[in-house]
PDB file of N, CA and C in Angstrom:
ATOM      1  N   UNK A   1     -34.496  42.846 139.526  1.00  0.00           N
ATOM      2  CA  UNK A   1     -33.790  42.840 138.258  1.00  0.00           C
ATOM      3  C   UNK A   1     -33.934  44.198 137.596  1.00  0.00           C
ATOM      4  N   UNK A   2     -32.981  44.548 136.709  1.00  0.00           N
ATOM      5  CA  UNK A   2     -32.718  45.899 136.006  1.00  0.00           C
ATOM      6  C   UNK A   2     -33.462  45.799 134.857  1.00  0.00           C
ATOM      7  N   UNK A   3     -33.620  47.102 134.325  1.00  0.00           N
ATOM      8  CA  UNK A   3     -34.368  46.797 133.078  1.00  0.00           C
ATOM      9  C   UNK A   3     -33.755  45.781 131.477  1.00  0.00           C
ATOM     10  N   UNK A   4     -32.167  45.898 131.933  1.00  0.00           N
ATOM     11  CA  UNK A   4     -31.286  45.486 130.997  1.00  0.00           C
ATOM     12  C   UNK A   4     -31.488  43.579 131.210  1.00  0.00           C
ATOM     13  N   UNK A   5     -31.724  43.370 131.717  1.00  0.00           N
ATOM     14  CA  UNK A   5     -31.850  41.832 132.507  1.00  0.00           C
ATOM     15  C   UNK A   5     -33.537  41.410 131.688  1.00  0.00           C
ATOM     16  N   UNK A   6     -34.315  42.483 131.472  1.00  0.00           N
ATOM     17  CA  UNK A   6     -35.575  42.252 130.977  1.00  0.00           C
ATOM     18  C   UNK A   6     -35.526  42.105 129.405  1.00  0.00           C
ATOM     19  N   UNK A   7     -34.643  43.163 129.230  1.00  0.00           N
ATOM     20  CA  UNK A   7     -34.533  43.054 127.500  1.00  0.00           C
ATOM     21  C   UNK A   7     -33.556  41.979 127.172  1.00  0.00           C
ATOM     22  N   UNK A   8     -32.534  41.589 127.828  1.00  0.00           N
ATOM     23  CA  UNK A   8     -31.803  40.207 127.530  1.00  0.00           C
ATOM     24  C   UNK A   8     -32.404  39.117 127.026  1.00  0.00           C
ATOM     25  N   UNK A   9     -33.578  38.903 128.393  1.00  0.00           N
ATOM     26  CA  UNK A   9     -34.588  38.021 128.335  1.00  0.00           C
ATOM     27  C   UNK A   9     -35.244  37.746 127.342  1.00  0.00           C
ATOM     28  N   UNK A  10     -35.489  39.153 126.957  1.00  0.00           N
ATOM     29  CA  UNK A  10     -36.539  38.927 125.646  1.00  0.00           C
ATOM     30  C   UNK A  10     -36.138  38.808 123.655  1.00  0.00           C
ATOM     31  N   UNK A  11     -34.782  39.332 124.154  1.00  0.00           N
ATOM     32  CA  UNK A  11     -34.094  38.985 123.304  1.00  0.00           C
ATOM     33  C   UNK A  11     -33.272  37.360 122.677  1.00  0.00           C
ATOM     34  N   UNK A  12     -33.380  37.271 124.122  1.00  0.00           N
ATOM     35  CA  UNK A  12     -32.981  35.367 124.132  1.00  0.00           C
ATOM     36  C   UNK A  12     -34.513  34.674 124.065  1.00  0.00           C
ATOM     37  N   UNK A  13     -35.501  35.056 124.525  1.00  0.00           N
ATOM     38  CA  UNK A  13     -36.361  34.135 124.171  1.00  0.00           C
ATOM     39  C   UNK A  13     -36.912  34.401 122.537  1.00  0.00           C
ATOM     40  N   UNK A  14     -36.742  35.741 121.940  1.00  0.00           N
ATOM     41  CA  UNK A  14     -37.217  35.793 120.544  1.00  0.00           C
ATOM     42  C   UNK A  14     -36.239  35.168 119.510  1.00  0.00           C
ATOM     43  N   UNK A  15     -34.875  34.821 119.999  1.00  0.00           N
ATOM     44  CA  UNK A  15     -33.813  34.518 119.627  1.00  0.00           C
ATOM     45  C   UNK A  15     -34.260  32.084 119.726  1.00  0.00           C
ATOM     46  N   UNK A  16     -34.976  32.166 120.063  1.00  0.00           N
ATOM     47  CA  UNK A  16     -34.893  30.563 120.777  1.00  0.00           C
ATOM     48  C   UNK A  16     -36.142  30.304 120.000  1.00  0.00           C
ATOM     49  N   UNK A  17     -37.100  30.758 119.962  1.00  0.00           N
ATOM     50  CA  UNK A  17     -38.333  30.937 119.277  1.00  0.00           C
ATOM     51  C   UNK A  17     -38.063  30.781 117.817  1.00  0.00           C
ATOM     52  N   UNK A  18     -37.491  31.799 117.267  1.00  0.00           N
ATOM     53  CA  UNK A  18     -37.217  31.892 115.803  1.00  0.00           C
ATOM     54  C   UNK A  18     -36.175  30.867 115.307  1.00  0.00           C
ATOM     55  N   UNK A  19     -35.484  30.077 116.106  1.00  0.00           N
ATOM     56  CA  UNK A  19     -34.395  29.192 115.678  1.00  0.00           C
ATOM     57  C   UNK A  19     -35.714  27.707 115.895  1.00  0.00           C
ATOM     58  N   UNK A  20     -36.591  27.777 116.343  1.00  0.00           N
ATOM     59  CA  UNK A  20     -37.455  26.513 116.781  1.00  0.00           C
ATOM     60  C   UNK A  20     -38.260  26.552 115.183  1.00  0.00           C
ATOM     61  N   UNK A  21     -38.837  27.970 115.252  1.00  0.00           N
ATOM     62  CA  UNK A  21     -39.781  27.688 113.791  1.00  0.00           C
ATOM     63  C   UNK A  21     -38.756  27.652 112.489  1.00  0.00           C
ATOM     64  N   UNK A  22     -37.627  28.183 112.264  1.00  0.00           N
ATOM     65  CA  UNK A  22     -36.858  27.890 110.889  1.00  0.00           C
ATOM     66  C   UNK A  22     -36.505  26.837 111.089  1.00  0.00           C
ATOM     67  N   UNK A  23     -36.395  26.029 112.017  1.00  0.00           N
ATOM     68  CA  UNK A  23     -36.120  24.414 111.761  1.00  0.00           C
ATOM     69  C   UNK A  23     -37.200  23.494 111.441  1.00  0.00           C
ATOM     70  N   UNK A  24     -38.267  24.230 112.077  1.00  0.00           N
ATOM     71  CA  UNK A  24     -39.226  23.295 112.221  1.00  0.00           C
ATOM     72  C   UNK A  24     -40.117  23.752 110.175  1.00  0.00           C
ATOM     73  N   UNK A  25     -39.428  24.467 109.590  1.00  0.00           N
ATOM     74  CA  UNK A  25     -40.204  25.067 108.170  1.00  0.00           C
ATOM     75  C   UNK A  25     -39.299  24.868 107.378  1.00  0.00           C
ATOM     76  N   UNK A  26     -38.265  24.598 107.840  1.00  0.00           N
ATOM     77  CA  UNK A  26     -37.043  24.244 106.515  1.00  0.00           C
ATOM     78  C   UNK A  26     -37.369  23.074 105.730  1.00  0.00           C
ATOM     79  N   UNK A  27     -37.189  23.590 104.367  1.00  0.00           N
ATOM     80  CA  UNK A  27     -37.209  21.733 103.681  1.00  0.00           C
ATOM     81  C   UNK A  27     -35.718  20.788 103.863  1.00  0.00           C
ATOM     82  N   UNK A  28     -36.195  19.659 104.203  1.00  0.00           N
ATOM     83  CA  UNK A  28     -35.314  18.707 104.302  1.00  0.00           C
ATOM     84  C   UNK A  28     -34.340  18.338 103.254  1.00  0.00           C
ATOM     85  N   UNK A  29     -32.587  18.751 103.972  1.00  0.00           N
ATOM     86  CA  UNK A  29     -31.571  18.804 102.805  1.00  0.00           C
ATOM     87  C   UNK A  29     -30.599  17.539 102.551  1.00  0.00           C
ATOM     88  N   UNK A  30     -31.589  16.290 102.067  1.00  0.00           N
ATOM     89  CA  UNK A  30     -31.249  15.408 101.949  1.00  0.00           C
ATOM     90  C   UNK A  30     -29.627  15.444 100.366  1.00  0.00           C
ATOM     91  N   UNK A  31     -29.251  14.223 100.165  1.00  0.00           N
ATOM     92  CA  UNK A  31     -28.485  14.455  98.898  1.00  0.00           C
ATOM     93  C   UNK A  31     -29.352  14.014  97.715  1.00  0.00           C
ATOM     94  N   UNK A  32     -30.501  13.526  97.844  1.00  0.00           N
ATOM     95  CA  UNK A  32     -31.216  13.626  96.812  1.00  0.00           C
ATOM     96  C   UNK A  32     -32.376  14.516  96.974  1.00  0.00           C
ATOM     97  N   UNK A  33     -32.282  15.827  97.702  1.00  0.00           N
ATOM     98  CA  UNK A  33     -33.794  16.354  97.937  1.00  0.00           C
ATOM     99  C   UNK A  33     -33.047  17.339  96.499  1.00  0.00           C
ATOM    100  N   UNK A  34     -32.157  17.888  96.303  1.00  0.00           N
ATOM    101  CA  UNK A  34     -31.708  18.782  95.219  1.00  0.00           C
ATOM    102  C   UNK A  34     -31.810  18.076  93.835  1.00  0.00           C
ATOM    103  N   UNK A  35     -31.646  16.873  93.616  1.00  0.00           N
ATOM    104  CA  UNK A  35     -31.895  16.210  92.696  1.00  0.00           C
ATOM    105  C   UNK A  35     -33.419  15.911  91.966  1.00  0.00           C
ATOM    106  N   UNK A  36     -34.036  15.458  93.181  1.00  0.00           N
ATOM    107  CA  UNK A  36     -35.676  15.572  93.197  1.00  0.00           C
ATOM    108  C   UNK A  36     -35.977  17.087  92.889  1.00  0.00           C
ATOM    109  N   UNK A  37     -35.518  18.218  93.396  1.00  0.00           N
ATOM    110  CA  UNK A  37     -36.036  19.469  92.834  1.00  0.00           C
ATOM    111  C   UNK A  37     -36.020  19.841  91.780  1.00  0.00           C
ATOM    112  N   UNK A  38     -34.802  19.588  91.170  1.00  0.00           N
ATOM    113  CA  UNK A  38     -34.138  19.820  89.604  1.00  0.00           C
ATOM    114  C   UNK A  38     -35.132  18.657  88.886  1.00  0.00           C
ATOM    115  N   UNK A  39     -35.469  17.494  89.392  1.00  0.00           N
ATOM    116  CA  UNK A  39     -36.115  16.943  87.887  1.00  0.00           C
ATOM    117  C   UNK A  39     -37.831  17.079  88.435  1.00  0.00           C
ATOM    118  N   UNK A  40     -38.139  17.526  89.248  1.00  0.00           N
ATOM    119  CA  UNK A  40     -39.985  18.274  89.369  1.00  0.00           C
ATOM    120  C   UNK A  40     -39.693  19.226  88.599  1.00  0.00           C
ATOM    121  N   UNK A  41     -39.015  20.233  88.288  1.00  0.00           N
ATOM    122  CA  UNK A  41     -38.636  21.353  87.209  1.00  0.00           C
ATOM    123  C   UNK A  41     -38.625  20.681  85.972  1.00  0.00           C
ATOM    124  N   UNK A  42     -37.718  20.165  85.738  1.00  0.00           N
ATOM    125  CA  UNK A  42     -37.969  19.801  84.519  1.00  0.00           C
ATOM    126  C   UNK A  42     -39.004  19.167  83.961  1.00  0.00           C
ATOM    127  N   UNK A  43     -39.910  18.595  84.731  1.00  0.00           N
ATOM    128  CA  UNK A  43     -41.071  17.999  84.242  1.00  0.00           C
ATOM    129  C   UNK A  43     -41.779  18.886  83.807  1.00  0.00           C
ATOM    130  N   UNK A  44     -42.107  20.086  85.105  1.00  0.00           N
ATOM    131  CA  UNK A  44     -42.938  20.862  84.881  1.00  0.00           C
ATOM    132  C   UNK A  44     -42.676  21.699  83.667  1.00  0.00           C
ATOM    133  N   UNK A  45     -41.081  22.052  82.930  1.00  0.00           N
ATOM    134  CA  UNK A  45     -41.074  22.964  81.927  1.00  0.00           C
ATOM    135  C   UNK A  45     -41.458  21.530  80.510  1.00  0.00           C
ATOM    136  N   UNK A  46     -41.066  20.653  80.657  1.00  0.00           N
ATOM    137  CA  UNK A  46     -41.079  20.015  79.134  1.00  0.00           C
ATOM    138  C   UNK A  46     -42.054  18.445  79.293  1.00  0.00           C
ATOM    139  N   UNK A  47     -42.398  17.764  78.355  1.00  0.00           N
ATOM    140  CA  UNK A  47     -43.610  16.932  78.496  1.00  0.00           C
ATOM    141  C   UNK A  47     -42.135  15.374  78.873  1.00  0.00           C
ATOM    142  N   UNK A  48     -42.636  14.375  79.154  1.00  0.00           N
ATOM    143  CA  UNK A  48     -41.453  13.565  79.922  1.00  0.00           C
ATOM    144  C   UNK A  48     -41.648  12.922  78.611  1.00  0.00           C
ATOM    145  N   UNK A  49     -40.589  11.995  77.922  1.00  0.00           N
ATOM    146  CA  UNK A  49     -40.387  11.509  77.073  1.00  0.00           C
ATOM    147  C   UNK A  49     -40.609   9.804  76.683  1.00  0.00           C
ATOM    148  N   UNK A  50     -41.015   9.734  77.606  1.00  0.00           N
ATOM    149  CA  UNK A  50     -41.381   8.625  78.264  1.00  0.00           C
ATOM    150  C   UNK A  50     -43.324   7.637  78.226  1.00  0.00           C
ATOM    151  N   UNK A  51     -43.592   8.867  78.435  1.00  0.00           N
ATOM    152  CA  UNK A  51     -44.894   9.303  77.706  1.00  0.00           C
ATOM    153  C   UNK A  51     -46.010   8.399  77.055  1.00  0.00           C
ATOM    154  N   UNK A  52     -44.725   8.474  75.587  1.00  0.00           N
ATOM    155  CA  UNK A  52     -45.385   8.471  74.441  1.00  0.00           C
ATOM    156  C   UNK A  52     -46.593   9.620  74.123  1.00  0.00           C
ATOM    157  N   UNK A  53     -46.723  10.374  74.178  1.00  0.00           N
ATOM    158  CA  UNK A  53     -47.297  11.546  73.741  1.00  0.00           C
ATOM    159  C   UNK A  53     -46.684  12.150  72.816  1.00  0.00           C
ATOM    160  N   UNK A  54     -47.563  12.776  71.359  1.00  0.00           N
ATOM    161  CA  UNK A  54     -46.766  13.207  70.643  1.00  0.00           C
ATOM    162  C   UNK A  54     -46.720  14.595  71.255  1.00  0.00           C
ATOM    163  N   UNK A  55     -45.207  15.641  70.321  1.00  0.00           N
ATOM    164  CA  UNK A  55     -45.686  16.887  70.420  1.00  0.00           C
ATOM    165  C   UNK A  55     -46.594  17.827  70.171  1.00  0.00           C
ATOM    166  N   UNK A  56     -46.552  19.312  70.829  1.00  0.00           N
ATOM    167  CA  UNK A  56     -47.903  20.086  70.439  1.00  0.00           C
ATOM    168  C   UNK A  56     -46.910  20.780  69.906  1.00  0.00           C
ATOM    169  N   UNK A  57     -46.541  20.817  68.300  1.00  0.00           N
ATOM    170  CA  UNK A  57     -46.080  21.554  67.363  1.00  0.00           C
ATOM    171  C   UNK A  57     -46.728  21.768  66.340  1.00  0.00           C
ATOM    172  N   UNK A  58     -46.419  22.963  65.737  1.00  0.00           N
ATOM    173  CA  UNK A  58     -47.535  23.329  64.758  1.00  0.00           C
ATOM    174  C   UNK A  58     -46.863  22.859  63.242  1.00  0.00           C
ATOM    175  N   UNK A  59     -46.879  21.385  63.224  1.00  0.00           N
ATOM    176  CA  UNK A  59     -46.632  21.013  61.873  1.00  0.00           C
ATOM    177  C   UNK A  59     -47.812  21.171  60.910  1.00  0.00           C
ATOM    178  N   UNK A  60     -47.664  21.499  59.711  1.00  0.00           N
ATOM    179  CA  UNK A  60     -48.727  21.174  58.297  1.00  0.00           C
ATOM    180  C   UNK A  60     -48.354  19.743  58.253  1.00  0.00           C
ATOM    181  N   UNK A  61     -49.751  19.474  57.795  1.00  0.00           N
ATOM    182  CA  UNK A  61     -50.266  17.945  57.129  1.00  0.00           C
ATOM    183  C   UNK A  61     -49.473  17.684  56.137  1.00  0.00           C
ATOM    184  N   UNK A  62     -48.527  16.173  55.653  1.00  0.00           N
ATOM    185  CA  UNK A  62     -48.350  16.141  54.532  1.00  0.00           C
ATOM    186  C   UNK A  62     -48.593  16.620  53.453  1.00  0.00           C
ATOM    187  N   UNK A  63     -47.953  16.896  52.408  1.00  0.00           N
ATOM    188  CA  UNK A  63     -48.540  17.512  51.113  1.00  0.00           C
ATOM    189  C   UNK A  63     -48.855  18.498  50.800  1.00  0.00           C
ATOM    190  N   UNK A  64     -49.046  19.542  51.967  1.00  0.00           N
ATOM    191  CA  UNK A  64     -49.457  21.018  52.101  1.00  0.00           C
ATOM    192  C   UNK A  64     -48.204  21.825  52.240  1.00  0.00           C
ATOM    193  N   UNK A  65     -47.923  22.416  50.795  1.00  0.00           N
ATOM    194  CA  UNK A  65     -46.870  23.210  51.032  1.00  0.00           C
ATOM    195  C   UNK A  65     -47.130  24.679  51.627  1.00  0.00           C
ATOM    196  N   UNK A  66     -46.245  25.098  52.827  1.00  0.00           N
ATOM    197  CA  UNK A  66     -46.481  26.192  52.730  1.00  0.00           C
ATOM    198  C   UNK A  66     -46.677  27.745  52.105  1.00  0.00           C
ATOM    199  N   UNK A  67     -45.500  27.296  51.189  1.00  0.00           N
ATOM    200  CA  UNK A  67     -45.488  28.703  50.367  1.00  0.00           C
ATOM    201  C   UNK A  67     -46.826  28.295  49.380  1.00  0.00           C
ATOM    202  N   UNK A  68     -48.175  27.497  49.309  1.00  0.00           N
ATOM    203  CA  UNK A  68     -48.873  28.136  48.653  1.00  0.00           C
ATOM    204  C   UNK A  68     -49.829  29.033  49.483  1.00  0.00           C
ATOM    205  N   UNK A  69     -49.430  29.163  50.722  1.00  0.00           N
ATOM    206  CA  UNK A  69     -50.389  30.503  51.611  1.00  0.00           C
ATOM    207  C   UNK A  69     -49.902  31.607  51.019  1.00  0.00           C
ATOM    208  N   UNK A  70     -48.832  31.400  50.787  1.00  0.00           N
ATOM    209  CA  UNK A  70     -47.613  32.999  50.556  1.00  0.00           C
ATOM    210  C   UNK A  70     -48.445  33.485  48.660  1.00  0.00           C
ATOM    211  N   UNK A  71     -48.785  31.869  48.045  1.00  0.00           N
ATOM    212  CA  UNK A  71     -49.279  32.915  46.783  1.00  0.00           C
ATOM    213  C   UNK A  71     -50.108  32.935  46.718  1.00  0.00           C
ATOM    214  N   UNK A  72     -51.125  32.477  47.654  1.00  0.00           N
ATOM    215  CA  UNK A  72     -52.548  33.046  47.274  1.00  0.00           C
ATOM    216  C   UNK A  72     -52.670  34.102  48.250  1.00  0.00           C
ATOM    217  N   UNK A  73     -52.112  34.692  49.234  1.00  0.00           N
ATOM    218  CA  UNK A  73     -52.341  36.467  49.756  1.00  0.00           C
ATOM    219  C   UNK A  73     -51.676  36.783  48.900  1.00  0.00           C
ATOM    220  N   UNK A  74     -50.281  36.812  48.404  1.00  0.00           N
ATOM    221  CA  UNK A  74     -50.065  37.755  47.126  1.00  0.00           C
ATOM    222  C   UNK A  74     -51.229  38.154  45.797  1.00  0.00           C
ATOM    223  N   UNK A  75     -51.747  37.075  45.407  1.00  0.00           N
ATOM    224  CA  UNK A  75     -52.620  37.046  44.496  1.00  0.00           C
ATOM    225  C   UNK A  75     -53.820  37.984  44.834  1.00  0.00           C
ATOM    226  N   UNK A  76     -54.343  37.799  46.159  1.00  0.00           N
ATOM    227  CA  UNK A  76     -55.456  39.031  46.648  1.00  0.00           C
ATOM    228  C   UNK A  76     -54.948  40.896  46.926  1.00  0.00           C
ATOM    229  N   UNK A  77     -53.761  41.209  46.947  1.00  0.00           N
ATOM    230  CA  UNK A  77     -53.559  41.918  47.170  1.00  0.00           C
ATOM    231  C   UNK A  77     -53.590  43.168  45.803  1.00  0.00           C
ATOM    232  N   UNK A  78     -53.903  44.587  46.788  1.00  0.00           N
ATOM    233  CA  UNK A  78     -54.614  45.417  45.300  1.00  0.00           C
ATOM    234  C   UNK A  78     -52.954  45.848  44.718  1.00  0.00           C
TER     235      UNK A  78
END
């Protein structure tokens, strides 16, 4: 055999190889595997509503107005 007959070879077997492992590493493209992806995302960005957990927002306590922060640093200032 020629040297061209050697590199064929090796080109078809790196060619047969690499089509074995991207099949064998692909995720499975079911019609709900895209659906399942999109709502693991969304879980992960926002808390599920479902829960019952309240939010982590930075509300003041009843009765505490804010603008009296605003006049007592005015009041300290020279």
């Amino acid at each position: 055999m020629n040297n061209a007959a050697f590199v064929l070879i090796a080109i078809g077997l790196s060619v047969v190889v690499s089509l074995v492992i991207w099949l064998a590493s692909r995720k499975p493209q079911t019609f709900m595997s895209s659906i399942d992806d999109f709502e693991r995302e969304m879980k992960a960005l926002g808390r599920d509503p479902s829960s019952g957990r309240p939010s982590r927002s930075r509300r003041r306590a009843p009765g505490i107005d804010p603008r009296d922060d605003l006049d007592a640093r005015e009041e300290h200032r020279p």
